[in-house]
Every structure is written in C-alpha cells, then in structure tokens.
N, C-alpha and C. Protein backbone atom coordinates (compact mmCIF):
# COMPACT_ATOMS: atom_id res chain seq x y z
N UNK A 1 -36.10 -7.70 11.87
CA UNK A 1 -35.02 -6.73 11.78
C UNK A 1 -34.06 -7.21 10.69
N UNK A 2 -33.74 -6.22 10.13
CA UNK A 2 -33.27 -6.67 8.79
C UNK A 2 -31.74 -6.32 8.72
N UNK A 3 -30.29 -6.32 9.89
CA UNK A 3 -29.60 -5.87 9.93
C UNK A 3 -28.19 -7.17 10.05
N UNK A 4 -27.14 -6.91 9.68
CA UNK A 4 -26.39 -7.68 9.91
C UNK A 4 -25.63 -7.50 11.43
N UNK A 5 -25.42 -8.48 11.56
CA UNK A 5 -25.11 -9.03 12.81
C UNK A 5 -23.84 -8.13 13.56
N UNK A 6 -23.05 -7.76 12.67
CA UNK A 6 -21.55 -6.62 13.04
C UNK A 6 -22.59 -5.14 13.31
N UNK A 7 -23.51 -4.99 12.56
CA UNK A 7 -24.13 -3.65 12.77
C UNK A 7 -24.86 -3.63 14.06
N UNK A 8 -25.39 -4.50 14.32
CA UNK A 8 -25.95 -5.14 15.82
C UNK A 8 -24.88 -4.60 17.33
N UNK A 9 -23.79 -5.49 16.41
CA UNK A 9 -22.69 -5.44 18.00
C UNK A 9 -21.99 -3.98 17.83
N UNK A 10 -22.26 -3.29 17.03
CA UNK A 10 -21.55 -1.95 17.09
C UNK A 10 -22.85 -0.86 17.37
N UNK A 11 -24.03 -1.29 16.97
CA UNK A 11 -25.32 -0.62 18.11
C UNK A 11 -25.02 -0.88 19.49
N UNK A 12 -24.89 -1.91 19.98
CA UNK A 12 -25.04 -2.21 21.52
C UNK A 12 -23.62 -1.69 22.11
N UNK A 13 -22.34 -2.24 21.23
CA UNK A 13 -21.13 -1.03 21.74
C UNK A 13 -21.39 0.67 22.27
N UNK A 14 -21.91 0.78 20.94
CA UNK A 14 -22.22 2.26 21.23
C UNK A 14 -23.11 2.85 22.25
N UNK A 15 -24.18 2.22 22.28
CA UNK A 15 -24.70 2.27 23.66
C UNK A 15 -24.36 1.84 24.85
N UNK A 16 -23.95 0.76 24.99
CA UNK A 16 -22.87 0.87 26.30
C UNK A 16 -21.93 1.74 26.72
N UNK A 17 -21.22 2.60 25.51
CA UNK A 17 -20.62 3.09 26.10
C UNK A 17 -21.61 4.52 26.89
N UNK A 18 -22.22 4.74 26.08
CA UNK A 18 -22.90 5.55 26.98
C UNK A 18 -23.38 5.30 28.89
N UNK A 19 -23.30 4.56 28.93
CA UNK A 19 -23.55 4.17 30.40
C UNK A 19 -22.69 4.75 31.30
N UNK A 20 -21.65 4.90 30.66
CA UNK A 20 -20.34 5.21 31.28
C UNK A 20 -20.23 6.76 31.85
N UNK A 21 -21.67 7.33 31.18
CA UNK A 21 -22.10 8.69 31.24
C UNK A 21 -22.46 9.07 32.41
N UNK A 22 -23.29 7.53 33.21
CA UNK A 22 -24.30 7.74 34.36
C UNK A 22 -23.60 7.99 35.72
N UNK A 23 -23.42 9.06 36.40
CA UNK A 23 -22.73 9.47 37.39
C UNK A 23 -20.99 9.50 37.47
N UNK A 24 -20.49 9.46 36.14
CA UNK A 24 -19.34 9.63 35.99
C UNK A 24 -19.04 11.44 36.03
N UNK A 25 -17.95 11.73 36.08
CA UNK A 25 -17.19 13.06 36.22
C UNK A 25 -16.77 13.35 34.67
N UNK A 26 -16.56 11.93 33.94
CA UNK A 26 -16.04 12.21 32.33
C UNK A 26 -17.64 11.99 31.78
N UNK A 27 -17.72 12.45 30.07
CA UNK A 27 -18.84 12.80 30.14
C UNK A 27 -18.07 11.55 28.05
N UNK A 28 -18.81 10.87 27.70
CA UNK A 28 -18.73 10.09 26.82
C UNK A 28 -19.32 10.27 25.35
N UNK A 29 -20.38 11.35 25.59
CA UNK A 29 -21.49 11.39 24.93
C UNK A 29 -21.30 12.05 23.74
N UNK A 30 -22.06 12.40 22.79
CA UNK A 30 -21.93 12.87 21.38
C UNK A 30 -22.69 14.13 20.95
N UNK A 31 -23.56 14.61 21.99
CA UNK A 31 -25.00 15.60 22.04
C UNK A 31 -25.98 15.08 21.42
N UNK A 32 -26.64 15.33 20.42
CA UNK A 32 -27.79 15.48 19.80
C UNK A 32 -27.86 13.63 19.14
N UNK A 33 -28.27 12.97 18.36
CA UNK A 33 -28.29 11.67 18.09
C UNK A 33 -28.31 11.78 16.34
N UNK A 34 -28.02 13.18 15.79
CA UNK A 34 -27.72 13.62 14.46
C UNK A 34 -26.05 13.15 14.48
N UNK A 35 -25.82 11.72 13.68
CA UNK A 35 -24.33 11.21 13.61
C UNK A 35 -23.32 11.91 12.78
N UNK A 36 -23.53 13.03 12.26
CA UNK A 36 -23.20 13.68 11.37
C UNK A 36 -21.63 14.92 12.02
N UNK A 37 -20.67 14.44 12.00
CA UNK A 37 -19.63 15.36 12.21
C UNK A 37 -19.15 14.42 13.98
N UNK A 38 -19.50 13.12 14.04
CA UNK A 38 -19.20 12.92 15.24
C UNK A 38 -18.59 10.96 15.34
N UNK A 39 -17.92 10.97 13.82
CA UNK A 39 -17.39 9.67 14.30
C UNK A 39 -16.09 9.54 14.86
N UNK A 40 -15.49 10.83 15.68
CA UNK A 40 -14.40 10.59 16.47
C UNK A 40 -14.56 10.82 18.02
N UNK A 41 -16.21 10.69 18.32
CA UNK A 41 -16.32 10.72 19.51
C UNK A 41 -16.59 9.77 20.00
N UNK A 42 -16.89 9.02 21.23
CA UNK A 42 -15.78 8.05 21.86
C UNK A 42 -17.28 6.38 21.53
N UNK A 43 -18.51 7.33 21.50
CA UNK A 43 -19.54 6.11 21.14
C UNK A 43 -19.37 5.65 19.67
N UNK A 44 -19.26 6.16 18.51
CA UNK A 44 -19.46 6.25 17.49
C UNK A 44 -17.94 5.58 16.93
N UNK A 45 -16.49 6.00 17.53
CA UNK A 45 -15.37 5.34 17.59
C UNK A 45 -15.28 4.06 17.86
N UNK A 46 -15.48 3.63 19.25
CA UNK A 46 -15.46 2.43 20.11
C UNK A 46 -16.57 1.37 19.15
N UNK A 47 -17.34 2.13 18.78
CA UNK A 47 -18.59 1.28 17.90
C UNK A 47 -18.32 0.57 16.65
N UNK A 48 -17.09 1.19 15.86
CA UNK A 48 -16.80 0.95 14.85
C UNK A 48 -15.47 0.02 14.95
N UNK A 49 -14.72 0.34 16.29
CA UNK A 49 -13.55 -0.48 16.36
C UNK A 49 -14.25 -1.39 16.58
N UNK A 50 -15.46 -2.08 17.05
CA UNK A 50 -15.76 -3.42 18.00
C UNK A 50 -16.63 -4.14 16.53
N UNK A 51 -17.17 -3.13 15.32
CA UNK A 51 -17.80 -4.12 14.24
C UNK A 51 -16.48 -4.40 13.48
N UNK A 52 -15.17 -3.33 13.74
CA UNK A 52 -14.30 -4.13 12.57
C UNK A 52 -13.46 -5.36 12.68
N UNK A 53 -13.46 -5.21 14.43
CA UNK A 53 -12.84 -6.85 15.31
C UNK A 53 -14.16 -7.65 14.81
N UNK A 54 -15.49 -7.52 14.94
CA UNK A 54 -16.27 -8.36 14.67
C UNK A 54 -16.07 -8.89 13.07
N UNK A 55 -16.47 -8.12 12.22
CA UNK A 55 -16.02 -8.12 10.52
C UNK A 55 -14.81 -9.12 10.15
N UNK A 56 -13.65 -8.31 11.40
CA UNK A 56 -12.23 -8.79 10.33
C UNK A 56 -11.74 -9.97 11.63
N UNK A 57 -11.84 -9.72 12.70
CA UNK A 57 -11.23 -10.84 13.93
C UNK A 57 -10.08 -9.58 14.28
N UNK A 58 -9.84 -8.42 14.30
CA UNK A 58 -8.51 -7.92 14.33
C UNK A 58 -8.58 -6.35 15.07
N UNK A 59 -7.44 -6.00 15.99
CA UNK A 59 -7.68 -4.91 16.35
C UNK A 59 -6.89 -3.95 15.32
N UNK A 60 -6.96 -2.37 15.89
CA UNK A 60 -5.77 -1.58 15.26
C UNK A 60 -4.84 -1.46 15.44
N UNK A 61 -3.72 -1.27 14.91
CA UNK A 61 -2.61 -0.74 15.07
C UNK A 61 -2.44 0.54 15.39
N UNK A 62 -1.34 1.07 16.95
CA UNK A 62 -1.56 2.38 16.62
C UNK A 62 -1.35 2.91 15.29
N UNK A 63 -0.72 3.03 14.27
CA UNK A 63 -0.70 3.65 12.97
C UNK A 63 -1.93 3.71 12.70
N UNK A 64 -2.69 2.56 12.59
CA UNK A 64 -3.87 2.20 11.92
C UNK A 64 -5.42 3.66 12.63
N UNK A 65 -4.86 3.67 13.63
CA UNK A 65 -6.06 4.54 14.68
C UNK A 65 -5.32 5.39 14.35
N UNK A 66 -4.46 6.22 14.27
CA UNK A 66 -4.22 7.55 14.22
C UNK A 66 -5.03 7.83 12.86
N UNK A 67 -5.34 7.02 11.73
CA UNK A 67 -5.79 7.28 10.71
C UNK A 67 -6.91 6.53 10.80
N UNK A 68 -7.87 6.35 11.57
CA UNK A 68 -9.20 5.84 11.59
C UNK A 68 -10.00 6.73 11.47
C-alpha cells in the first residue's frame, strides 16, 4: 500500500465515524461513496480534522472551522 500514514488515520477516522450510524437515531452518513459535494459532512469533516492534528500536531480554532 502505497499511502502516507495521515491518509491512513483519516481513512479509519472516517470510517469510524460511520459506526456511529449502527442503531443510532442520528444518522452520520454521506449517501452514495461518490466524495464529490460532501466534505462538510460529518465522515469526510472529522476525517480531515484528525489528518490535520496528525500532519500539523494542532486542532482548529473556532475561526479556523467556520472556514474549513
């Protein structure tokens, strides 16, 4: 596998969060697995905050997330 290691932990983010799907009342999910028009939904979000703590060591600022 030919991937770097931040792209790794923001695959397995993203799929975890999906779990959160399994007999919950809130629903997490994104529909279809076409990523296209859906990086403010909550797998594809959470996925990218957890490679840029991985990348940089650092979370957001709210300022910073209102414009993520």
């Amino acid at each position: 596998m030919n991937r770097h290691t931040a792209e790794i932990v923001e695959t397995i983010i993203h799929e975890t969060i999906h779990i959160a799907d399994d007999g919950s009342e809130f629903s997490f999910g994104h529909g279809s697995n076409n990523p296209k028009g859906k990086k403010n939904t909550a797998p594809y979000l959470i996925g990218a905050l957890a490679y840029l703590y991985f990348t940089e060591g650092r979370l957001l600022t709210s300022e910073e997330l209102d414009g993520f």
